[in-house]
N, C-alpha and C. Protein backbone atom coordinates (compact mmCIF):
# COMPACT_ATOMS: atom_id res chain seq x y z
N UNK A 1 -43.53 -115.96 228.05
CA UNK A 1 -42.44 -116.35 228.95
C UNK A 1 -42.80 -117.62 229.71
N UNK A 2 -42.33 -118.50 230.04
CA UNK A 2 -41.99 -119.53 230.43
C UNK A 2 -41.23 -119.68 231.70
N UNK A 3 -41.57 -120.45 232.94
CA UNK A 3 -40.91 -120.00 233.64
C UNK A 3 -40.96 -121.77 234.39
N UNK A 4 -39.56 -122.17 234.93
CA UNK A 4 -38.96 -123.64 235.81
C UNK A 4 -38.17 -123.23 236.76
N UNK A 5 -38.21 -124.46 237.44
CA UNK A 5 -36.82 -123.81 238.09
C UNK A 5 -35.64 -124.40 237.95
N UNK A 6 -34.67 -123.90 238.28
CA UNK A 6 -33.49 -123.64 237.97
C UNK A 6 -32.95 -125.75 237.50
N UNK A 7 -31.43 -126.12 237.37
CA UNK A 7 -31.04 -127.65 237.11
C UNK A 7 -29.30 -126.99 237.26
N UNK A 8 -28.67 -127.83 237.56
CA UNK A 8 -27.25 -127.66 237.54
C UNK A 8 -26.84 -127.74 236.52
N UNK A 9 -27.32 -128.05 235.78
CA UNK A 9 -26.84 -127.65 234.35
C UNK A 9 -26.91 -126.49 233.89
N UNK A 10 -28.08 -125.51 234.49
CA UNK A 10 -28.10 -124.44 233.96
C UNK A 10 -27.11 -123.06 234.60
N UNK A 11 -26.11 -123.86 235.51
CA UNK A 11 -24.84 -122.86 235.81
C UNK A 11 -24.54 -122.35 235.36
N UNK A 12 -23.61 -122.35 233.65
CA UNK A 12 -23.40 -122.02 232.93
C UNK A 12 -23.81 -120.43 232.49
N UNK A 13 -25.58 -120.66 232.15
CA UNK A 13 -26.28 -119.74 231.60
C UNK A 13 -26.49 -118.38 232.97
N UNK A 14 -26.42 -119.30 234.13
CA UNK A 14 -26.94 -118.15 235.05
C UNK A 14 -25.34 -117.55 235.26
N UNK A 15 -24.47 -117.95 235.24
CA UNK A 15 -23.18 -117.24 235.32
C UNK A 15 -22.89 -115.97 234.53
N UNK A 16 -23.87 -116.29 232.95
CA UNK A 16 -23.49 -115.20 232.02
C UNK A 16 -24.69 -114.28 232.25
N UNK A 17 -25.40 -114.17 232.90
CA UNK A 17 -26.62 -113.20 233.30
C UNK A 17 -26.21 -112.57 234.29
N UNK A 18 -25.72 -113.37 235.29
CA UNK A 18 -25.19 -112.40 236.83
C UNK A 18 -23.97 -111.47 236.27
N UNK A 19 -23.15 -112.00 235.53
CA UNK A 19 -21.73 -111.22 235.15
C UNK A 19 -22.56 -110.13 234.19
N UNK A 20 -22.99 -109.85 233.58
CA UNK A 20 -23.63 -109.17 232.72
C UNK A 20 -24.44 -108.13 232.87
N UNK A 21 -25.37 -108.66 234.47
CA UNK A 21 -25.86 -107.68 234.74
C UNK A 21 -25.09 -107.20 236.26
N UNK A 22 -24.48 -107.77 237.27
CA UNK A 22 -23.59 -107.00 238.24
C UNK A 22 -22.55 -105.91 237.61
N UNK A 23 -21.69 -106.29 235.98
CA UNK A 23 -21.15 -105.63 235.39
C UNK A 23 -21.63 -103.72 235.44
N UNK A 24 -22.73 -103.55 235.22
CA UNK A 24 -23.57 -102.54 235.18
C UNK A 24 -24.08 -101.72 236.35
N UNK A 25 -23.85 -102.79 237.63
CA UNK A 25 -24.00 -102.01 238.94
C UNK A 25 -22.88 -101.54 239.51
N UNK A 26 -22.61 -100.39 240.66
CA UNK A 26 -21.64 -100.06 241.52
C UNK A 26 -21.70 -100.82 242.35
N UNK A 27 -20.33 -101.24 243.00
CA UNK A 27 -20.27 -101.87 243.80
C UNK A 27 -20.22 -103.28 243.76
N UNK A 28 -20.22 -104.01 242.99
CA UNK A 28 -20.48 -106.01 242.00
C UNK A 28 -19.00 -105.88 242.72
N UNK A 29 -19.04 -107.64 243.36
CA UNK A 29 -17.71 -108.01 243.51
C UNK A 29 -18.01 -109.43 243.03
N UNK A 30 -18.73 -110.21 243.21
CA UNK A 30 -18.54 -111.17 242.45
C UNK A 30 -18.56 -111.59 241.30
N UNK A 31 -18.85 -110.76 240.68
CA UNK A 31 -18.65 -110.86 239.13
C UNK A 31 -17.54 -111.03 238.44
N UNK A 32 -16.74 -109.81 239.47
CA UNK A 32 -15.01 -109.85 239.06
C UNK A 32 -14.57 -111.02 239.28
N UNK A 33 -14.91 -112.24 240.04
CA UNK A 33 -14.10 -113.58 240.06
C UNK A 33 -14.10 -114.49 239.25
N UNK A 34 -14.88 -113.53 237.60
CA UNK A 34 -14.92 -114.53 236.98
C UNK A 34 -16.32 -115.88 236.57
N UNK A 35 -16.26 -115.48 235.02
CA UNK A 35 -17.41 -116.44 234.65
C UNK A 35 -17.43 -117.66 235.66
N UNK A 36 -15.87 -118.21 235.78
CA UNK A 36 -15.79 -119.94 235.83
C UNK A 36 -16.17 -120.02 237.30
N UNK A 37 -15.74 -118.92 237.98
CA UNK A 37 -16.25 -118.92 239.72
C UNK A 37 -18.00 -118.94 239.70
N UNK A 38 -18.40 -117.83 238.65
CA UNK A 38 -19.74 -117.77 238.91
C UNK A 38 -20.41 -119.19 238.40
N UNK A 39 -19.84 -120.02 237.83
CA UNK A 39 -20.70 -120.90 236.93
C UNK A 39 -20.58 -121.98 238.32
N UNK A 40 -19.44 -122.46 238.78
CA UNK A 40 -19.37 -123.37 239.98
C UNK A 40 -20.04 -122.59 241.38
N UNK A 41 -20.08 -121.36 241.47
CA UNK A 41 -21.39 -120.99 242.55
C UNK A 41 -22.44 -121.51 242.14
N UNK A 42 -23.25 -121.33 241.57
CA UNK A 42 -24.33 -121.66 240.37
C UNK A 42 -24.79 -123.16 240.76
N UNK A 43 -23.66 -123.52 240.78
CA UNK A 43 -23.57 -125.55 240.80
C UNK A 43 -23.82 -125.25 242.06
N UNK A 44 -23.27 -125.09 242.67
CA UNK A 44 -23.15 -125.30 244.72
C UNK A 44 -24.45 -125.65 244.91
N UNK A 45 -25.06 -124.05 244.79
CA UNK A 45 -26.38 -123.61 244.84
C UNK A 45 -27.53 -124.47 244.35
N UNK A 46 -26.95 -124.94 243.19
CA UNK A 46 -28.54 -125.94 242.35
C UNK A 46 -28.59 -127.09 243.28
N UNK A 47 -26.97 -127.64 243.76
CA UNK A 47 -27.34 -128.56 244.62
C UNK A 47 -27.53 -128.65 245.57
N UNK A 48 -27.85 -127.40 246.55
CA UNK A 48 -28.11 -127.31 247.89
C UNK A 48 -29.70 -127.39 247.67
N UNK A 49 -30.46 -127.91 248.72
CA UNK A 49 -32.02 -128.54 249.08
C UNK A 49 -32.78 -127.44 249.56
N UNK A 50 -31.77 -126.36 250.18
CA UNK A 50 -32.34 -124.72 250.53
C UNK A 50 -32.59 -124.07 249.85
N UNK A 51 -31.75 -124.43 248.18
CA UNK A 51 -32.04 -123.11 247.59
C UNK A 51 -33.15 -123.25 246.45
N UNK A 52 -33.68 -121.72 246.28
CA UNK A 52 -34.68 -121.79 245.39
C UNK A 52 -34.72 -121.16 243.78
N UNK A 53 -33.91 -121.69 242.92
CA UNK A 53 -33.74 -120.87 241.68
C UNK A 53 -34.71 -120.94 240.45
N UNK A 54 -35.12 -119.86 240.68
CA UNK A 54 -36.62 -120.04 239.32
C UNK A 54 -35.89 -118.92 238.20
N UNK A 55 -36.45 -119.87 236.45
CA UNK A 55 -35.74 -119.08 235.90
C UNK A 55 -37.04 -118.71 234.62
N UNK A 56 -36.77 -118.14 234.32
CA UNK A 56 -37.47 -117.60 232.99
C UNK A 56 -36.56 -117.88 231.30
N UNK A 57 -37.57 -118.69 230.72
CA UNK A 57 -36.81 -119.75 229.62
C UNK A 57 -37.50 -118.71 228.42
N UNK A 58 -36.88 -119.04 227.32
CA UNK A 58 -37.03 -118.66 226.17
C UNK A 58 -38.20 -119.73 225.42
N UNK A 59 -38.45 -119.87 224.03
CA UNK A 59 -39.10 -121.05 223.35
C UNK A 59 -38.06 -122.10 223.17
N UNK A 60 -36.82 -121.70 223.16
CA UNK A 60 -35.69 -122.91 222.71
C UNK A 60 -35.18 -123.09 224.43
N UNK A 61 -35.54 -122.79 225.33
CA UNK A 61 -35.59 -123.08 226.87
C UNK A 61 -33.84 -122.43 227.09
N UNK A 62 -33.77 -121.31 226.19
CA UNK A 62 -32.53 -120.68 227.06
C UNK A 62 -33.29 -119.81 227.84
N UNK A 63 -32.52 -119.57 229.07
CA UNK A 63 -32.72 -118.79 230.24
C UNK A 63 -32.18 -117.10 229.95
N UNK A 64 -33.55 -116.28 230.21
CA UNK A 64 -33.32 -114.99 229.85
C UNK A 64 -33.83 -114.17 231.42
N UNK A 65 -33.82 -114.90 231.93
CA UNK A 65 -33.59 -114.13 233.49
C UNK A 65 -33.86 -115.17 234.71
N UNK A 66 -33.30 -114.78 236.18
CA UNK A 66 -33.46 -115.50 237.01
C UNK A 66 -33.71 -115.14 238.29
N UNK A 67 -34.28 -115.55 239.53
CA UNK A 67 -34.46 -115.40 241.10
C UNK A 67 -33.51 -116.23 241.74
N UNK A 68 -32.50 -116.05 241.96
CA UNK A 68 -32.05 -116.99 243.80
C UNK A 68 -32.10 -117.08 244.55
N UNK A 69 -32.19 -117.88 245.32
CA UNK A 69 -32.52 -117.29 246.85
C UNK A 69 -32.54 -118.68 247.19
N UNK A 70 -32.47 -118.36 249.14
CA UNK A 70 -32.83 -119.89 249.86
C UNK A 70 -33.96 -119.67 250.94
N UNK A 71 -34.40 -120.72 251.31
CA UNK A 71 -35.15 -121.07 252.49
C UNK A 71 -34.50 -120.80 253.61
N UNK A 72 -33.39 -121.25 253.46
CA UNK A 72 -32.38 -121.09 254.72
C UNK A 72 -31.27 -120.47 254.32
N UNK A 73 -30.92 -119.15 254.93
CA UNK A 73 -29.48 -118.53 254.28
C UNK A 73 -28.24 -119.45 254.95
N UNK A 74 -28.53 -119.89 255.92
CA UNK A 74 -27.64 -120.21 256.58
C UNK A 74 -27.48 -122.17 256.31
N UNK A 75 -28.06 -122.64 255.53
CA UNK A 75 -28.01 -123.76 255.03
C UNK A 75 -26.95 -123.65 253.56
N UNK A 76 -27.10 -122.47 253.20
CA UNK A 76 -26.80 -122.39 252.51
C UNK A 76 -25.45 -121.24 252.11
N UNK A 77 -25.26 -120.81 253.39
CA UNK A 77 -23.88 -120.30 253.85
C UNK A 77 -23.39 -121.49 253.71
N UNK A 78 -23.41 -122.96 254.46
CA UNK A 78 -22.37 -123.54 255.13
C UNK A 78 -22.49 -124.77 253.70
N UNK A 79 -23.48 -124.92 253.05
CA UNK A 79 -23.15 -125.30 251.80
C UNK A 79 -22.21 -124.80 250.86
N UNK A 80 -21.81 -123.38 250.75
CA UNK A 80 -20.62 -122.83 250.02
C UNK A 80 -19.37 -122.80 251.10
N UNK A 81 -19.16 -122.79 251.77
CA UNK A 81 -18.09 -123.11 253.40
C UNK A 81 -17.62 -124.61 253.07
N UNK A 82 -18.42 -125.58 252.47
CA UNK A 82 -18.05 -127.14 252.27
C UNK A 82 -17.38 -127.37 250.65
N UNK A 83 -17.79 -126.33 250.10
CA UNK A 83 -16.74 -126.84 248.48
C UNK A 83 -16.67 -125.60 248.21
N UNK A 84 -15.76 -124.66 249.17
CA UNK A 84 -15.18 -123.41 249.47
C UNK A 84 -13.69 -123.47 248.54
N UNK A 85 -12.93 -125.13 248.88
CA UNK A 85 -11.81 -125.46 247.23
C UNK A 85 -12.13 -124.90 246.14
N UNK A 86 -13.06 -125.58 245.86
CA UNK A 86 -13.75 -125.55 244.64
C UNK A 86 -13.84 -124.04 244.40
N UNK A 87 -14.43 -123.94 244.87
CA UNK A 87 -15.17 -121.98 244.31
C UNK A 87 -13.87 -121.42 243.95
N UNK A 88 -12.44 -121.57 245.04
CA UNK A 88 -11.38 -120.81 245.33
C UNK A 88 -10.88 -121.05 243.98
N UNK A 89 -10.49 -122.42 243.64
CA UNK A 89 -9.93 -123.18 242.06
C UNK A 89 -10.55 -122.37 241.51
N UNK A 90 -11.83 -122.07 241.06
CA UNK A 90 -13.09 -121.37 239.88
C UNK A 90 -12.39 -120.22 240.01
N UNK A 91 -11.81 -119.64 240.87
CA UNK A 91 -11.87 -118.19 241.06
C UNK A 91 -10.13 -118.01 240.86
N UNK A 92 -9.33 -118.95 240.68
CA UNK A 92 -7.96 -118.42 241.00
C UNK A 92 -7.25 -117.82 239.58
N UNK A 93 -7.84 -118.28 238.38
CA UNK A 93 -7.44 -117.27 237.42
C UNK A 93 -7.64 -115.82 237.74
N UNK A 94 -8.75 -115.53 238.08
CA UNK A 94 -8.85 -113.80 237.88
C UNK A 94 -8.04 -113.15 239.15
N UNK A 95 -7.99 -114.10 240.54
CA UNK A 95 -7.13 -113.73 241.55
C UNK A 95 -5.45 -113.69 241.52
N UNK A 96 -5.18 -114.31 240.07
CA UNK A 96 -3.87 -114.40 240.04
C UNK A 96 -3.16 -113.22 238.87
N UNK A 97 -4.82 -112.54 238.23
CA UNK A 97 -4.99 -111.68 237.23
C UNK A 97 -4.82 -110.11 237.82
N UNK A 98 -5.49 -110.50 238.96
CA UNK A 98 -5.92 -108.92 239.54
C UNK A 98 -6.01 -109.28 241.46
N UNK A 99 -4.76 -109.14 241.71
CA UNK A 99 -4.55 -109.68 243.34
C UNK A 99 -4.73 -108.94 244.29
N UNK A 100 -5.27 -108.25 244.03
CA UNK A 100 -6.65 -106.76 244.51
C UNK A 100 -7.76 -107.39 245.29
N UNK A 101 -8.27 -108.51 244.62
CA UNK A 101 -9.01 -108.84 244.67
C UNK A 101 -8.89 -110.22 246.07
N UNK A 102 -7.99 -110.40 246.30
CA UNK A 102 -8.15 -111.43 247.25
C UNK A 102 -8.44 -110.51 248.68
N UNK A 103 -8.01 -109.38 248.76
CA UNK A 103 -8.69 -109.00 250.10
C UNK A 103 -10.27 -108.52 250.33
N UNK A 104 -10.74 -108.28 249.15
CA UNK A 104 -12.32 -108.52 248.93
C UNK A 104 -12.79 -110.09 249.34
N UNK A 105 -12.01 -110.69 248.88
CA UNK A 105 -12.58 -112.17 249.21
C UNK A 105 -12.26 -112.70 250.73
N UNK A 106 -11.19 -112.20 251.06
CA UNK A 106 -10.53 -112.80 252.29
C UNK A 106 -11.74 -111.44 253.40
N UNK A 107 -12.34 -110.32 252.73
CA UNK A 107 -13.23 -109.80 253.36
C UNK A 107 -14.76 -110.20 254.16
N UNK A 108 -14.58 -110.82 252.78
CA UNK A 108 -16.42 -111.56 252.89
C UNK A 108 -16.48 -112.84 253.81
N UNK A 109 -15.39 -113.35 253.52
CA UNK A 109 -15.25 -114.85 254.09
C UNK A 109 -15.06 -113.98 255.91
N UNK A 110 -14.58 -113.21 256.10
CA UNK A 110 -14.96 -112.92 258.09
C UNK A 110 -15.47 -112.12 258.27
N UNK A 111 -16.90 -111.89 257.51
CA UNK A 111 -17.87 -110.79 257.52
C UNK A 111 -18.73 -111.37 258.65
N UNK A 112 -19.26 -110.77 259.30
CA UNK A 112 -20.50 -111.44 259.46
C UNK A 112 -21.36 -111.11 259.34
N UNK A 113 -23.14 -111.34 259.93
CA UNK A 113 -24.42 -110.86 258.79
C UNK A 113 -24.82 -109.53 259.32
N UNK A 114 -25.12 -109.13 257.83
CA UNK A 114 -25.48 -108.03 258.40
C UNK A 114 -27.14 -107.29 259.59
N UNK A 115 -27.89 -108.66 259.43
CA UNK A 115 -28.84 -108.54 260.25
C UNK A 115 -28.68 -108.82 262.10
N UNK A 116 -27.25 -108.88 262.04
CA UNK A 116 -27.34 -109.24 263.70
C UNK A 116 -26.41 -108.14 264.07
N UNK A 117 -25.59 -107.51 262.84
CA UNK A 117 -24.42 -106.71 263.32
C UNK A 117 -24.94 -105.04 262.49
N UNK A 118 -24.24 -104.22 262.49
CA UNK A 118 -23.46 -103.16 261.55
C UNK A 118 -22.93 -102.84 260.91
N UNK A 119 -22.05 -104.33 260.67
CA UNK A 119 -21.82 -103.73 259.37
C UNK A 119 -21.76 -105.63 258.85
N UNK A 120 -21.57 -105.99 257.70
CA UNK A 120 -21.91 -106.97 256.98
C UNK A 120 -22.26 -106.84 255.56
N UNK A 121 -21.91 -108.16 254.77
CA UNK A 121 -22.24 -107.72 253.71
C UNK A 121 -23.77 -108.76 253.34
N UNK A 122 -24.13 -109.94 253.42
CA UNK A 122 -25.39 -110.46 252.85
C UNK A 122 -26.09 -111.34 254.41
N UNK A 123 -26.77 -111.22 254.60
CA UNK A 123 -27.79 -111.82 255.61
C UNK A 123 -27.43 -113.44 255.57
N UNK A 124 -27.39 -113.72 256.77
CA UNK A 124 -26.90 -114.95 256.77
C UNK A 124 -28.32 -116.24 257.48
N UNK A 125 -29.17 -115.60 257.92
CA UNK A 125 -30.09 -116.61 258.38
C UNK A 125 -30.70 -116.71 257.79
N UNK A 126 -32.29 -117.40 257.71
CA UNK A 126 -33.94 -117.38 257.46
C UNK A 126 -33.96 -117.52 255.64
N UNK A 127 -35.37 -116.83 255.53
CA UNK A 127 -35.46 -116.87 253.98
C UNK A 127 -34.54 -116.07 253.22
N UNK A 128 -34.18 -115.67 252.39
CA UNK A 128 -33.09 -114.51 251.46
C UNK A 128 -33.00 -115.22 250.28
N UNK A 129 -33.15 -113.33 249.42
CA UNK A 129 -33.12 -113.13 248.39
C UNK A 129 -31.87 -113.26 247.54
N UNK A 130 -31.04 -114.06 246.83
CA UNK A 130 -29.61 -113.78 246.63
C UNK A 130 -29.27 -112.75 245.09
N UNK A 131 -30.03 -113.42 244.44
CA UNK A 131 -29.43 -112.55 243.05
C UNK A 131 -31.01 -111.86 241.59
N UNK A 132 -31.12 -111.29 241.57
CA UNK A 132 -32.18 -111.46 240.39
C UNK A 132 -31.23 -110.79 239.52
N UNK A 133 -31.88 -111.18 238.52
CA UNK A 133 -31.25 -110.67 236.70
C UNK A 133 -31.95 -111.21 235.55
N UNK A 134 -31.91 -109.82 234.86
CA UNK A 134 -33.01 -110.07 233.72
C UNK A 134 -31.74 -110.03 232.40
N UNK A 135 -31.71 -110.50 231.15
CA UNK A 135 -31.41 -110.39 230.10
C UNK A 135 -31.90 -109.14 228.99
N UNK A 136 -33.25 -109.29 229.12
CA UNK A 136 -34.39 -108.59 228.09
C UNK A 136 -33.95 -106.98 228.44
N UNK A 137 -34.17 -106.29 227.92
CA UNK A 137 -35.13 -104.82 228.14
C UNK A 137 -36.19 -103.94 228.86
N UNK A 138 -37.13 -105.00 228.45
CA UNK A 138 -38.52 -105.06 228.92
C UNK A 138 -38.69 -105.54 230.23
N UNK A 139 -38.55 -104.81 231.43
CA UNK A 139 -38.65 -105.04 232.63
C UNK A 139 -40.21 -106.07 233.39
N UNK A 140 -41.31 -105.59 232.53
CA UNK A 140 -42.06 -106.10 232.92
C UNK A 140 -42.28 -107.72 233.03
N UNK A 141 -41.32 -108.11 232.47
CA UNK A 141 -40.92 -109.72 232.10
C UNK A 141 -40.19 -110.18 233.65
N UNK A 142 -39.39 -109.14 233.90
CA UNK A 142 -38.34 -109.44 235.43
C UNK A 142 -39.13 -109.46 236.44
N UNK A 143 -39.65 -108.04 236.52
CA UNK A 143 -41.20 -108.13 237.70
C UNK A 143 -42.26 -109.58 237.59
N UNK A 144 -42.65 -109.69 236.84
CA UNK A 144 -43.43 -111.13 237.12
C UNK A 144 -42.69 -112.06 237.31
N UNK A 145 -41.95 -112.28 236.89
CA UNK A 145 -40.88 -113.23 237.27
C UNK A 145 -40.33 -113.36 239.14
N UNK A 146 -40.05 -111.91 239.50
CA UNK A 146 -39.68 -111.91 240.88
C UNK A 146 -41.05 -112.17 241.55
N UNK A 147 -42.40 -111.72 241.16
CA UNK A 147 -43.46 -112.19 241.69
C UNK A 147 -43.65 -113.37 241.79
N UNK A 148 -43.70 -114.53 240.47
CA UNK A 148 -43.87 -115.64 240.61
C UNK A 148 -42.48 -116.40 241.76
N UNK A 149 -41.61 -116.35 241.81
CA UNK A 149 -40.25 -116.42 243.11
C UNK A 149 -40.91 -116.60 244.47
N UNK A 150 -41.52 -114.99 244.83
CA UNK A 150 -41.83 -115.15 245.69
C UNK A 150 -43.12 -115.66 246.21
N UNK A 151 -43.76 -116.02 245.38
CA UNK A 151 -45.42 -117.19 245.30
C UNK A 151 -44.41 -118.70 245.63
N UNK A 152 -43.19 -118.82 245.20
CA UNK A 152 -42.93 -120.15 245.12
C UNK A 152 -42.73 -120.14 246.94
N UNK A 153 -41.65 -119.24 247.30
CA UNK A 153 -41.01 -119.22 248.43
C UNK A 153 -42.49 -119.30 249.09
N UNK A 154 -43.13 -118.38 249.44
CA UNK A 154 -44.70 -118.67 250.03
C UNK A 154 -44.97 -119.93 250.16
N UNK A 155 -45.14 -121.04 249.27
CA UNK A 155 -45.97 -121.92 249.11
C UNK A 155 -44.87 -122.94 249.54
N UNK A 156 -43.21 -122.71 249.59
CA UNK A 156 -42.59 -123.52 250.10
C UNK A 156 -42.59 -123.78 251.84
N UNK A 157 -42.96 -122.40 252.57
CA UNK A 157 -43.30 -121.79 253.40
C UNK A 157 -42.35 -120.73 253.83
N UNK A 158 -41.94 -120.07 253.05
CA UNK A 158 -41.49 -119.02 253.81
C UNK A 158 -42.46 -117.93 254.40
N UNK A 159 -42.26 -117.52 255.69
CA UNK A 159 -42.65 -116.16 256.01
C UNK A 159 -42.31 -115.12 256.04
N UNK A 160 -41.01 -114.63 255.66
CA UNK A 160 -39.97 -113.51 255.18
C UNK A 160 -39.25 -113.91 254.43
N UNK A 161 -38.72 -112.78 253.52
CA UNK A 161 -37.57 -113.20 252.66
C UNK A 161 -36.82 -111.47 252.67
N UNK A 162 -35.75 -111.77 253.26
CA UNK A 162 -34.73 -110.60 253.27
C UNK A 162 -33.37 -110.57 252.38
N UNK A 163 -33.30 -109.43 252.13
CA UNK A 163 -31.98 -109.02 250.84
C UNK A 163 -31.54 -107.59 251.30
N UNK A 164 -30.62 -107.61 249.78
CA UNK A 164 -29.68 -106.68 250.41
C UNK A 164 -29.76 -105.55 249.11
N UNK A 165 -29.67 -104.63 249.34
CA UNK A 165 -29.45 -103.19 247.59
C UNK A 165 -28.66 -102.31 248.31
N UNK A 166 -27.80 -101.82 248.10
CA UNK A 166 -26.94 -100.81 247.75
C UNK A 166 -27.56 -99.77 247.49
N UNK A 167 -27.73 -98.62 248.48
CA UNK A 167 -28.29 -97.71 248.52
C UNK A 167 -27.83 -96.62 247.25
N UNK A 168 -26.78 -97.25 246.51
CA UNK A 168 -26.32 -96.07 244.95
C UNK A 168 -27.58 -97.05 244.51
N UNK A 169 -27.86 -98.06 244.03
CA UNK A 169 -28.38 -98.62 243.24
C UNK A 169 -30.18 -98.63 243.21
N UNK A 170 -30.49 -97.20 242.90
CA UNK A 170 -31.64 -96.37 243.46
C UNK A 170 -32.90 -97.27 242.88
N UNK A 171 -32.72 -97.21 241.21
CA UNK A 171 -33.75 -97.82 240.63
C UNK A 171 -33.65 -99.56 240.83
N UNK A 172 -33.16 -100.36 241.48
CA UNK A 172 -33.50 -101.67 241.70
C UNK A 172 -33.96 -101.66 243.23
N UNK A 173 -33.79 -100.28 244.12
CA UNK A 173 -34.45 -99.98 245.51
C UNK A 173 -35.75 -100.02 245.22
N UNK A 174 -36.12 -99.10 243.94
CA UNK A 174 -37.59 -98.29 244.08
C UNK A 174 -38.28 -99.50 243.66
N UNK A 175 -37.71 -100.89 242.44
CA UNK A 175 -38.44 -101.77 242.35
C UNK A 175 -38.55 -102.52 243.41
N UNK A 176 -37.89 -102.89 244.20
CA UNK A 176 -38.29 -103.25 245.76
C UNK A 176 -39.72 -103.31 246.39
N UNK A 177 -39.41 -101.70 246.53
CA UNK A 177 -40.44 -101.06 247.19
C UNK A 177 -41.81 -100.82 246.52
N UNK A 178 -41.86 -100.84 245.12
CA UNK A 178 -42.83 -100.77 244.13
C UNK A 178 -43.99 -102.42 244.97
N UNK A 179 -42.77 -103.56 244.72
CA UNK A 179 -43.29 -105.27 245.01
C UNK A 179 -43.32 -105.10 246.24
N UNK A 180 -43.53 -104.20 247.18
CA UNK A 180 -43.87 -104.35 248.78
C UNK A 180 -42.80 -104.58 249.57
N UNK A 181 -41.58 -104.64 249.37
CA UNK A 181 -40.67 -105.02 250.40
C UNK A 181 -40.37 -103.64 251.37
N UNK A 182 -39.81 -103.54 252.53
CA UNK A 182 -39.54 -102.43 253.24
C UNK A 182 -38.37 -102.47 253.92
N UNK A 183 -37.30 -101.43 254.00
CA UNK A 183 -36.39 -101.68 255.11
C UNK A 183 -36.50 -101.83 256.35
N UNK A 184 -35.80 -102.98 257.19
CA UNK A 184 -35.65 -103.16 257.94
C UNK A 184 -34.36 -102.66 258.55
N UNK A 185 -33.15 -102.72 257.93
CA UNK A 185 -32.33 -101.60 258.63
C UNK A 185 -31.55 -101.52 257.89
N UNK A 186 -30.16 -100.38 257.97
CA UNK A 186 -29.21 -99.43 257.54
C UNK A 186 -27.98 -100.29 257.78
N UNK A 187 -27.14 -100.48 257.24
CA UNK A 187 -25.52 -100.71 257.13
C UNK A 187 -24.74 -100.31 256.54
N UNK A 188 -23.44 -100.88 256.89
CA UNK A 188 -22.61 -100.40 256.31
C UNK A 188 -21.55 -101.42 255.84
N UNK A 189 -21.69 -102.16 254.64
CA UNK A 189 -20.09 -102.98 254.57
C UNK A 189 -19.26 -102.95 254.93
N UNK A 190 -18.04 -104.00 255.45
CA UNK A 190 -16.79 -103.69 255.78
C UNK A 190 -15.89 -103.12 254.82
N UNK A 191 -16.14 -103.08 253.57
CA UNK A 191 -15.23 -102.05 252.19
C UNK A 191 -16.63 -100.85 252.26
N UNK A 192 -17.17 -100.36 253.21
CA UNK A 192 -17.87 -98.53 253.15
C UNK A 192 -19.40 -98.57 252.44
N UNK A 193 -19.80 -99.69 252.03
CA UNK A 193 -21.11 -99.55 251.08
C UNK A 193 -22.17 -99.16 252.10
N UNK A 194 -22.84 -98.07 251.83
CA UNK A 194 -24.01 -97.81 252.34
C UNK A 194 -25.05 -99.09 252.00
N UNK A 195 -25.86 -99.74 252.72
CA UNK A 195 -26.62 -100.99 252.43
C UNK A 195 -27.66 -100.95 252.90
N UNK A 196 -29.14 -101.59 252.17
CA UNK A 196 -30.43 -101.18 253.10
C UNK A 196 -30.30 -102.75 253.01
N UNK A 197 -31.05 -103.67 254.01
CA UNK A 197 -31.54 -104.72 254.53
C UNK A 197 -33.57 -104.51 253.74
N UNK A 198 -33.06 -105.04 253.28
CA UNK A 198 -35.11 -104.85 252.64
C UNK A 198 -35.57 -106.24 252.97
N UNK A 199 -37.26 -106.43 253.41
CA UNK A 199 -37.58 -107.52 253.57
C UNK A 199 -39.21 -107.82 253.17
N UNK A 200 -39.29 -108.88 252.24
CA UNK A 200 -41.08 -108.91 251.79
C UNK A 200 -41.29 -109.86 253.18
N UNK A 201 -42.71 -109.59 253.49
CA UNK A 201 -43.50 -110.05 254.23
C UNK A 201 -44.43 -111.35 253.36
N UNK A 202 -44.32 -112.15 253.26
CA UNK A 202 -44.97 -113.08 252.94
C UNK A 202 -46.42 -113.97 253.04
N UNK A 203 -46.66 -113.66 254.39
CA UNK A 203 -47.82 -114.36 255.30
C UNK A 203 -48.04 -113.61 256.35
């Protein structure tokens, strides 16, 4: 395995990994907005200076799993808040498909984080974890992978990095907790999701 980090070009590929594997979890809302939304998040993200996307390449350098995350969540809140058009355009086929779906979105957008409040859906300050996803089978490929992530974030300087799991979503908790992370606290989404706040210690 092979491992870079992420290029805006590689939107595309990380769009069909997140849809693919949120597909499979309870509770995925962004997935439902659509490849073309996920592929222009993807972009936002490669071009924001906060964020950190390391990916795991194949021999022909396709991408068979990935880490997201930023230095700054909140650099990188207000980086998707600035080509918030954009995402909306990416996203208005499936919203015009399934109009269910705009009060999920019109949800998130006056959420606020869940580390200052009770309920919330993704942490909005400091270091954070945004998405991992593997392609393969073989898990042990994903685990080193999230290890090497968080060696990068370290050495970028982070001293925490906090995320979010869905307390249904037991076995991506226990890998958590397997790589050292621990809850820091309990929530609750504004659509009812039970949510743990998990956070690695870094330094």
């Amino acid at each position: 395995m092979n491992v870079r980090m992420g290029r805006p070009s590689d939107a595309a590929q990380l769009a069909v990994i997140h849809e693919v594997r949120s597909a499979n979890q309870p509770g995925g809302f962004m997935y439902r907005l659509g490849r073309g939304f996920l592929a222009e998040y993807y972009r936002t993200l490669l071009r924001d200076s906060s964020s950190v996307v390391l990916c795991a390449v194949d021999e022909r350098d396709n991408i068979i799993g990935f880490v997201s995350g930023a230095l700054d969540a909140g650099a990188r809140m207000r980086a998707l808040r600035r080509n918030r058009l954009r995402l909306l355009l990416a996203s208005l086929p499936e919203l015009l498909r399934h109009p269910g779906l705009i009060q999920g979105l019109y949800s998130r957008q006056q959420a606020g984080s869940p580390d200052e409040a009770n309920r919330g859906y993704v942490v909005q300050s400091g270091g954070h974890e945004d998405f991992w996803g593997w392609l393969l089978g073989d898990t042990s490929g994903a685990i080193d992978l999230h290890l090497k992530w968080l060696s990068v974030m370290r050495g970028l300087g982070a001293h925490t990095i906090r995320g979010e799991v869905d307390r249904v979503n037991d076995a991506v908790f226990r890998i958590h907790r397997m790589l050292g992370a621990r809850v820091v606290k309990e929530c609750v989404t504004p659509d009812g999701r039970q949510r743990l706040i998990i956070e690695y210690r870094l330094r």
